[in-house]
Protein backbone atom coordinates (compact mmCIF):
# COMPACT_ATOMS: atom_id res chain seq x y z
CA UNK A 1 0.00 0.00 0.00
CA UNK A 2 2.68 2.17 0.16
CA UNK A 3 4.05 1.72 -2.80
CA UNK A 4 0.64 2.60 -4.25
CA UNK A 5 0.35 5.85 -2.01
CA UNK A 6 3.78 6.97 -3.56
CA UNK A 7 3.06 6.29 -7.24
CA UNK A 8 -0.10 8.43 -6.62
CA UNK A 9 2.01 11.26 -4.83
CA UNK A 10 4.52 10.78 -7.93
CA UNK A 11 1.51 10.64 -10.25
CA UNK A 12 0.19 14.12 -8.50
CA UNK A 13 3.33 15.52 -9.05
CA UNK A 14 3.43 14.80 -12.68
CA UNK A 15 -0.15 16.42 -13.07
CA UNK A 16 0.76 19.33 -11.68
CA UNK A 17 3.65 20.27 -12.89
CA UNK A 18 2.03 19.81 -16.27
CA UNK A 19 -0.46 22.16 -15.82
CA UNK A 20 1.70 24.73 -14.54
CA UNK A 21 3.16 24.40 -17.70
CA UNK A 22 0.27 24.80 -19.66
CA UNK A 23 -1.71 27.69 -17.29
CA UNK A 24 1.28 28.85 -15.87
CA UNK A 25 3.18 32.40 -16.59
CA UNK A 26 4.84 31.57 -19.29
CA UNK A 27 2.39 28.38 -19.99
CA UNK A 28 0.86 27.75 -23.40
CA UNK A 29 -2.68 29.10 -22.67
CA UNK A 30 -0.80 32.53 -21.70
CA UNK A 31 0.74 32.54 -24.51
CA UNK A 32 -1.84 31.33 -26.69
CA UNK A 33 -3.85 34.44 -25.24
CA UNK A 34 -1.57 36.65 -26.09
CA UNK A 35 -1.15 35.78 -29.90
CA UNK A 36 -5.14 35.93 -29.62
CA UNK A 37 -4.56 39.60 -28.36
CA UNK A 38 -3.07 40.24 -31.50
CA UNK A 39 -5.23 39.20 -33.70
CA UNK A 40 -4.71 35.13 -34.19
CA UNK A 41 -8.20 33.39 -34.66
CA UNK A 42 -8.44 30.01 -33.32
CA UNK A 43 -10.81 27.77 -34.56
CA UNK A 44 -11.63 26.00 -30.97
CA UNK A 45 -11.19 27.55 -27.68
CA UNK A 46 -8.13 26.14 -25.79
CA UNK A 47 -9.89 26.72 -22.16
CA UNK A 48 -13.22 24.33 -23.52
CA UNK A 49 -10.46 21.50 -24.59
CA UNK A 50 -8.37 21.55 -21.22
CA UNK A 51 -12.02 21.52 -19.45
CA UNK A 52 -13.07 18.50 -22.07
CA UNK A 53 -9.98 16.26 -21.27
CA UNK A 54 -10.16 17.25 -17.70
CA UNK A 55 -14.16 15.74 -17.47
CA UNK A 56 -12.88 12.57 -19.68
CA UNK A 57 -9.99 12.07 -16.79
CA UNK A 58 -11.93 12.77 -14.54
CA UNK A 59 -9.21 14.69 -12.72
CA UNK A 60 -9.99 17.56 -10.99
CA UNK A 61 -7.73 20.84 -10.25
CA UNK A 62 -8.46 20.92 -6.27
CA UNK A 63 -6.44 17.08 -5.90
């Protein structure tokens, strides 16, 4: 057990620091806004996607 309770901690870990990446400062969906900002059209809304795969996870930002 754990074993189990560490490869969830590790697993947390992972999660997180991958969305800091994406929402983060300097993350993708900043910087995505930005280019948006200045004119770029998008033809899906990056915010609906990262809310999509979140619901089909079924992993939740307040882990």
């Amino acid at each position: 057990m754990q074993k189990l309770g560490q490869q969830l901690s590790q697993g947390q870990k992972v999660y997180e620091t991958a969305m800091t990446k994406l929402q983060g400062n300097q993350g993708v969906i900043k910087s995505a806004a930005k280019l948006e900002t200045l004119g770029l059209k998008y033809q899906k809304s990056l915010q609906n996607g990262i809310n999509e795969e979140e619901n089909l996870l079924g992993v939740s930002k307040n882990l």
